[in-house]
N, C-alpha and C. Protein backbone atom coordinates (compact mmCIF):
# COMPACT_ATOMS: atom_id res chain seq x y z
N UNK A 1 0.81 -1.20 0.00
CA UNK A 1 0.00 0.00 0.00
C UNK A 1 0.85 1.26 0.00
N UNK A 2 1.71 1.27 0.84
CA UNK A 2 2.72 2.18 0.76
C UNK A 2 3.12 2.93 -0.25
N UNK A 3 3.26 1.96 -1.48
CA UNK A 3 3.81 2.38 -3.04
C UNK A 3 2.74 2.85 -3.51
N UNK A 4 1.64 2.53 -3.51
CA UNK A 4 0.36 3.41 -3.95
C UNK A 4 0.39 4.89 -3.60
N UNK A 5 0.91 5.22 -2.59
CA UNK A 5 0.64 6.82 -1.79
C UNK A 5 1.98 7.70 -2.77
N UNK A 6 3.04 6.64 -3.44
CA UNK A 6 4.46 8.15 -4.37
C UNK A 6 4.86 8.92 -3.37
N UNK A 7 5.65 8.58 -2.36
CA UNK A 7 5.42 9.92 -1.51
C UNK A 7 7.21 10.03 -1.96
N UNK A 8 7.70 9.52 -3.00
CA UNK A 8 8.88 9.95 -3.58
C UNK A 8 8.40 11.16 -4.38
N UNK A 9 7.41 11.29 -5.19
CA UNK A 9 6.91 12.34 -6.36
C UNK A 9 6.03 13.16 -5.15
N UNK A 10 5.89 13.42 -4.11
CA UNK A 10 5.34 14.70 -3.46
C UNK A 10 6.33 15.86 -3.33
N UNK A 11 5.61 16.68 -3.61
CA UNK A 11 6.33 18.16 -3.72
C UNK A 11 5.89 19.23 -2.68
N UNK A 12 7.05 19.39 -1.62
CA UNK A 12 6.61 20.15 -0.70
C UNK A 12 6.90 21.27 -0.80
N UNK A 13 5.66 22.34 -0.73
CA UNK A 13 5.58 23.53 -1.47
C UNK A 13 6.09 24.79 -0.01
N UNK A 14 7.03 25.58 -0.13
CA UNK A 14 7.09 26.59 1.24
C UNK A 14 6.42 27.60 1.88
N UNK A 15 5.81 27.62 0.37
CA UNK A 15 4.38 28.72 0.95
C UNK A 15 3.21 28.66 0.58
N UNK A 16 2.60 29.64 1.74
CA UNK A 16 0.89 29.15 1.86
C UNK A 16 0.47 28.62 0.50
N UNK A 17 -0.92 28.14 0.48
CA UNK A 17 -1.84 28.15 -0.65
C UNK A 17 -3.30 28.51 -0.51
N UNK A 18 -3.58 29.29 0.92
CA UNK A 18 -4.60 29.39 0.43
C UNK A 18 -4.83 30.47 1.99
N UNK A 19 -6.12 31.17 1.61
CA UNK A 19 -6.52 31.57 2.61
C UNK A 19 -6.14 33.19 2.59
N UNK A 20 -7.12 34.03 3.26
CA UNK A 20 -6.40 35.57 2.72
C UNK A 20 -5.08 36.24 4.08
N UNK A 21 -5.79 35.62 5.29
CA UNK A 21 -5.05 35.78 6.13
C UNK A 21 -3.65 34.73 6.23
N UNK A 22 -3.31 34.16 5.05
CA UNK A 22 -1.86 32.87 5.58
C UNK A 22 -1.04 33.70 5.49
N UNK A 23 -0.33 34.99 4.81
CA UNK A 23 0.80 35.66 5.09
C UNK A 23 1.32 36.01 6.77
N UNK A 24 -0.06 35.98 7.54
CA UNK A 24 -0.23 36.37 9.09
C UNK A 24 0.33 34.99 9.55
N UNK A 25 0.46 33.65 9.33
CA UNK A 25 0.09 32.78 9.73
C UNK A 25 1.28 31.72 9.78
N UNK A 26 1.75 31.64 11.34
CA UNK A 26 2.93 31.14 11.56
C UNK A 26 3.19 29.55 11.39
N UNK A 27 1.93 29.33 10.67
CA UNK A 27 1.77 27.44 10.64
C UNK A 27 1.55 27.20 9.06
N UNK A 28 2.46 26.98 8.46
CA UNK A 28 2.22 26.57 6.93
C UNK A 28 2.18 25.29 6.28
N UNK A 29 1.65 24.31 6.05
CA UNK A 29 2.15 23.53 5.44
C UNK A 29 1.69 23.23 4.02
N UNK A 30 1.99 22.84 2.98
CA UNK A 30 1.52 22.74 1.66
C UNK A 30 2.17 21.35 0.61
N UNK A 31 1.33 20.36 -0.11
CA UNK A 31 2.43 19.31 -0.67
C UNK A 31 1.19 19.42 -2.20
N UNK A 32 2.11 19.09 -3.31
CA UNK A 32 1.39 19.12 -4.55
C UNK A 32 1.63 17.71 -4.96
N UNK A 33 0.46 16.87 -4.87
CA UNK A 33 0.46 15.60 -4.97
C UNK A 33 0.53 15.20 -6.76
N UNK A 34 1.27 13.91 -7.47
CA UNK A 34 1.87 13.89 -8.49
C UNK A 34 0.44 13.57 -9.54
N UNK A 35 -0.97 14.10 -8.66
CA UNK A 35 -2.17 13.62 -9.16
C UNK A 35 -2.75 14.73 -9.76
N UNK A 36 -1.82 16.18 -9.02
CA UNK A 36 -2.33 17.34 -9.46
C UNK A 36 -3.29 18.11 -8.00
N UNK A 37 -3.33 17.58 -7.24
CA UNK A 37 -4.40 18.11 -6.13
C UNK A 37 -3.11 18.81 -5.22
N UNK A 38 -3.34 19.73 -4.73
CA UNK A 38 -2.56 20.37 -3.80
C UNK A 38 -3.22 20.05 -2.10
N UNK A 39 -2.62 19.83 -1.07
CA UNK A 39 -3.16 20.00 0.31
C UNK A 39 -2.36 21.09 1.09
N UNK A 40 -3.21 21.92 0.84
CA UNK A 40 -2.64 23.44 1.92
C UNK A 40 -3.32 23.05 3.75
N UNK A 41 -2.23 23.32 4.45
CA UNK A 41 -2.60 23.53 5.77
C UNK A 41 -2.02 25.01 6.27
N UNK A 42 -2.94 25.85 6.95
CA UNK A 42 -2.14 26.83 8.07
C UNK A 42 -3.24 26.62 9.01
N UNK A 43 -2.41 27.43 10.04
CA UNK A 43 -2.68 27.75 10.95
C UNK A 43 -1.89 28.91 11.82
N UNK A 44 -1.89 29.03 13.25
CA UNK A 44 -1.42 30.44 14.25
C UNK A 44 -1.59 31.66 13.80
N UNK A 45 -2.77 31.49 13.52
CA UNK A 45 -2.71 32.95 13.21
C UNK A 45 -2.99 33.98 14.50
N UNK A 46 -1.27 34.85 14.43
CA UNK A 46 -1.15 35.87 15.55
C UNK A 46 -1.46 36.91 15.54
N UNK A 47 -2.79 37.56 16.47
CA UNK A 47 -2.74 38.76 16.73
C UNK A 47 -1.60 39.58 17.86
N UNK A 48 -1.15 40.37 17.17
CA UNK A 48 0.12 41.05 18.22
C UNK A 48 -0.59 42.03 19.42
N UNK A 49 -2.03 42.51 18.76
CA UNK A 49 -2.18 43.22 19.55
C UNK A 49 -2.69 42.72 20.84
N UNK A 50 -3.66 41.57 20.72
CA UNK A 50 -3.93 40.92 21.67
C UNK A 50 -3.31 39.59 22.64
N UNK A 51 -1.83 39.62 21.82
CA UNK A 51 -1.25 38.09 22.16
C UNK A 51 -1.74 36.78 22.36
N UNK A 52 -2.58 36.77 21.24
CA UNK A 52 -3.25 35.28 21.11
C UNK A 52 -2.92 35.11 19.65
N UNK A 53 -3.33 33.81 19.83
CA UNK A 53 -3.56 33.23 18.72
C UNK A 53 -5.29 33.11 18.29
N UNK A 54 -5.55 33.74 16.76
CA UNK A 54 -7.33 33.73 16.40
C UNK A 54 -7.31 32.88 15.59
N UNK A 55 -8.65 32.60 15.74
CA UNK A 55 -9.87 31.64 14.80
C UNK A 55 -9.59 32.22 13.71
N UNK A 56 -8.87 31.05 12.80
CA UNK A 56 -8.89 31.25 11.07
C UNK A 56 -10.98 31.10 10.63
N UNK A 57 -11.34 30.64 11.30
CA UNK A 57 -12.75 30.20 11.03
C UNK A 57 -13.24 30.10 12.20
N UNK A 58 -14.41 29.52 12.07
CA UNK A 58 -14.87 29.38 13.29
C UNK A 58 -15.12 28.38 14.06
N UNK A 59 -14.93 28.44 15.43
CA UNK A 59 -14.23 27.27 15.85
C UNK A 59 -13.01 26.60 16.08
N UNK A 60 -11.96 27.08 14.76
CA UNK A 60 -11.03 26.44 14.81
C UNK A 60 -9.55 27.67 14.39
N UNK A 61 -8.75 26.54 15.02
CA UNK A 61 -7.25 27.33 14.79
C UNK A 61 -6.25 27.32 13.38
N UNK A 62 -6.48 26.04 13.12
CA UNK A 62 -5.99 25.30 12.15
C UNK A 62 -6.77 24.81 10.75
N UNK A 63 -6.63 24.86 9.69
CA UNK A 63 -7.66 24.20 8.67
C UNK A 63 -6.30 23.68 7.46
N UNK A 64 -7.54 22.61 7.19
CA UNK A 64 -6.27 21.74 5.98
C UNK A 64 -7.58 21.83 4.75
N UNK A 65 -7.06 22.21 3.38
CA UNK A 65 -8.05 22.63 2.46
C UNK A 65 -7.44 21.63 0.99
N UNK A 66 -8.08 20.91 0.20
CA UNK A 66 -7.66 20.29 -0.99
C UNK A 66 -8.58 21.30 -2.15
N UNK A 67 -7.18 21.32 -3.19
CA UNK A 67 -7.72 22.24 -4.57
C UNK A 67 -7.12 21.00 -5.31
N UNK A 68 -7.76 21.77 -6.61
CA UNK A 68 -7.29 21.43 -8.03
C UNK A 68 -6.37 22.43 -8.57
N UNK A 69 -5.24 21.87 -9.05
CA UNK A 69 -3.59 22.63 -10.02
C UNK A 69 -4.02 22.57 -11.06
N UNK A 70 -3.76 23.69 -12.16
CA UNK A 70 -3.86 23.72 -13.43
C UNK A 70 -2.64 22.88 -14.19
N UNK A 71 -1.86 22.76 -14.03
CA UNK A 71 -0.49 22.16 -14.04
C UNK A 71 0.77 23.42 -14.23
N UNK A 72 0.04 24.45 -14.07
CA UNK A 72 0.92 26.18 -14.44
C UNK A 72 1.81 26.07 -12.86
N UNK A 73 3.01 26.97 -13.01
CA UNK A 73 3.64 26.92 -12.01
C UNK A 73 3.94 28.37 -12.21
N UNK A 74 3.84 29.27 -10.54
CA UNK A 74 3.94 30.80 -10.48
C UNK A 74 5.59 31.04 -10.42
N UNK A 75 6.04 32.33 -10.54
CA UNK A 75 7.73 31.99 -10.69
C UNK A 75 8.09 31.21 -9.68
N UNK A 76 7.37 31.88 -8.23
CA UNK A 76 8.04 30.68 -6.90
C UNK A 76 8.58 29.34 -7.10
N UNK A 77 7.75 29.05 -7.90
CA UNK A 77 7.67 27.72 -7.89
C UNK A 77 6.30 26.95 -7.23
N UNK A 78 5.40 27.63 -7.10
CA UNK A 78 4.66 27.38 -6.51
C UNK A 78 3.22 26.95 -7.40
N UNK A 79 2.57 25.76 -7.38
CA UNK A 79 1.40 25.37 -8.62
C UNK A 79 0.11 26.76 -8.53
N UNK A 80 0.19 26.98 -9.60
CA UNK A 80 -1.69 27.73 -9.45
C UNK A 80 -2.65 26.96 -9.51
N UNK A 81 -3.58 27.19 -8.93
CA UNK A 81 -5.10 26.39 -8.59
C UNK A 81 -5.93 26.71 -9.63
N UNK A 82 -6.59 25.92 -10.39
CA UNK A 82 -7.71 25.94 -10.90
C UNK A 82 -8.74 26.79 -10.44
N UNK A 83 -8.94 26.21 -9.52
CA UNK A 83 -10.25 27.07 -8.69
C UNK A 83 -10.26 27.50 -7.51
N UNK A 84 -10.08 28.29 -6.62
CA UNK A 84 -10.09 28.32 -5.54
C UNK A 84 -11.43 28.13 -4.57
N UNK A 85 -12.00 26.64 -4.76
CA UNK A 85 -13.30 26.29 -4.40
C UNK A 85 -12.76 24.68 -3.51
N UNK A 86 -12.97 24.51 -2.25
CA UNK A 86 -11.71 23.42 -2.00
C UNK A 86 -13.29 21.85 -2.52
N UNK A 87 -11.99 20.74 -2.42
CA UNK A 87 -12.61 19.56 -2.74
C UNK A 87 -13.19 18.77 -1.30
N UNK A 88 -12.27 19.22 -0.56
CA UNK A 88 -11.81 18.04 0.88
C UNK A 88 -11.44 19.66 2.05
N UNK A 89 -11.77 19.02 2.79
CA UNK A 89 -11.67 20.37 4.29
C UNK A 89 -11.65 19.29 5.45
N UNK A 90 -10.67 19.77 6.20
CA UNK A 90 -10.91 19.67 7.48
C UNK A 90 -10.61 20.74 8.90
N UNK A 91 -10.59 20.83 9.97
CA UNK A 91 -10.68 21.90 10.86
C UNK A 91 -9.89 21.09 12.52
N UNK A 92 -8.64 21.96 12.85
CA UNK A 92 -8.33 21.48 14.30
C UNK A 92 -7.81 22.36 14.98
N UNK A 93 -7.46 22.11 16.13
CA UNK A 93 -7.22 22.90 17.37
C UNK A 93 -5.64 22.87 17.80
N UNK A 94 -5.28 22.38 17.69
CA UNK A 94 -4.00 21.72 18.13
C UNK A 94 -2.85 21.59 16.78
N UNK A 95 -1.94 22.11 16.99
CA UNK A 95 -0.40 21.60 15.56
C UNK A 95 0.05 20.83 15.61
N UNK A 96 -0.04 19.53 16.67
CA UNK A 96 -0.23 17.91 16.11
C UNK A 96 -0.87 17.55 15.00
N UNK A 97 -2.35 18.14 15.49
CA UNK A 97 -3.73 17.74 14.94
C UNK A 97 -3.45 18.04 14.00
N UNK A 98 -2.75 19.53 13.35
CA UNK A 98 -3.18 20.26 11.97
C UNK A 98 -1.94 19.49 11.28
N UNK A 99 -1.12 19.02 11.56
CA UNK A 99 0.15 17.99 10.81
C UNK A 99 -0.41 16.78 10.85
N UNK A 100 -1.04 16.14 11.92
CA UNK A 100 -1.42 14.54 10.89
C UNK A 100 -2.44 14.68 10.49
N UNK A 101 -3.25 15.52 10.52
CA UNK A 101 -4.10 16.10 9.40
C UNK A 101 -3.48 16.17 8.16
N UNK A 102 -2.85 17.08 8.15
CA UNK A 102 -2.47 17.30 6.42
C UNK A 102 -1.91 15.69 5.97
N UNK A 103 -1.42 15.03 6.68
CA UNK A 103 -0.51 13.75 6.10
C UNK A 103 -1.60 12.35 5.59
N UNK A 104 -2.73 12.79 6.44
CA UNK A 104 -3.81 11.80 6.37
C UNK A 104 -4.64 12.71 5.05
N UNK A 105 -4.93 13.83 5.02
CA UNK A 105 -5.35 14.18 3.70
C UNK A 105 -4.67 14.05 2.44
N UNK A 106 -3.38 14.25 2.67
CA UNK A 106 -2.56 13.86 1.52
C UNK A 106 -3.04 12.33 1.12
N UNK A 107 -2.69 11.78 2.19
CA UNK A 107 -2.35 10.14 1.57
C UNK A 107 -4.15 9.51 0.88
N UNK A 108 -5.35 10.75 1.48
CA UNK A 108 -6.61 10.43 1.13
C UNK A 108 -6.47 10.38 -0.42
N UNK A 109 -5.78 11.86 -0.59
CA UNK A 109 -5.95 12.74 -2.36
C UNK A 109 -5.19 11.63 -3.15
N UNK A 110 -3.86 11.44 -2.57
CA UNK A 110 -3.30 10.94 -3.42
C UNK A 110 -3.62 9.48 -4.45
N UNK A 111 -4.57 8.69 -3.55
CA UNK A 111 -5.51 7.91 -4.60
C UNK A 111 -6.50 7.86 -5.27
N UNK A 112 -6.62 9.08 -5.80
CA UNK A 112 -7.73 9.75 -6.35
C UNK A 112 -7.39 9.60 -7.88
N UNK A 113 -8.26 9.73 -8.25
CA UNK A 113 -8.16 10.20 -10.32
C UNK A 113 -8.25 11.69 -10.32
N UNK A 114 -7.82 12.39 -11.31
CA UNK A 114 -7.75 13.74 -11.81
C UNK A 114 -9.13 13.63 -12.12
């Protein structure tokens, strides 16, 4: 099963993919699966003025979001999205949670068809 998931052909991307507030947002994670689906995670997002950490949404601290890649790449290096309409969502509290989150969404996308 292992060989089914390619996690030789995953491409881990350094910056955000999604969200208007992720430049704020001290929790990034992002991988462009060799299927074409991207899985963006952030989270921490810091207010300075109040010294907390706020709700990207509601409820939650953390969110992991799946798009569709056009197969275009921005100079970064970074894939552009088709749509910015997600496929797959999930929502957590904790930066455990929001990392085996993203790893369990990845390995969901990655047996998917385009």
């Amino acid at each position: 099963m292992h060989n089914d998931y390619q996690f030789e052909k995953w491409i881990w991307i350094g910056h955000h993919q999604h969200h208007i507030c992720a430049n704020n947002c001290d929790f990034n994670l992002a991988t462009l699966l060799p299927n074409g689906f991207i899985i963006s995670t952030i989270g921490e997002l810091f207010d300075i003025n109040s010294n907390t950490f706020l709700e990207i949404g509601h409820g939650r601290l953390y969110e992991t979001m799946v798009f569709k890649t056009n197969g275009e790449f921005r100079k970064c290096g970074c894939p552009k999205v088709s749509e910015y309409i997600e496929l797959d969502y999930s929502a957590y509290n904790h930066p455990k949670d929001a990392q085996d989150g993203h790893m369990l969404m990845c390995k969901k996308w990655v047996l998917k068809n385009q």
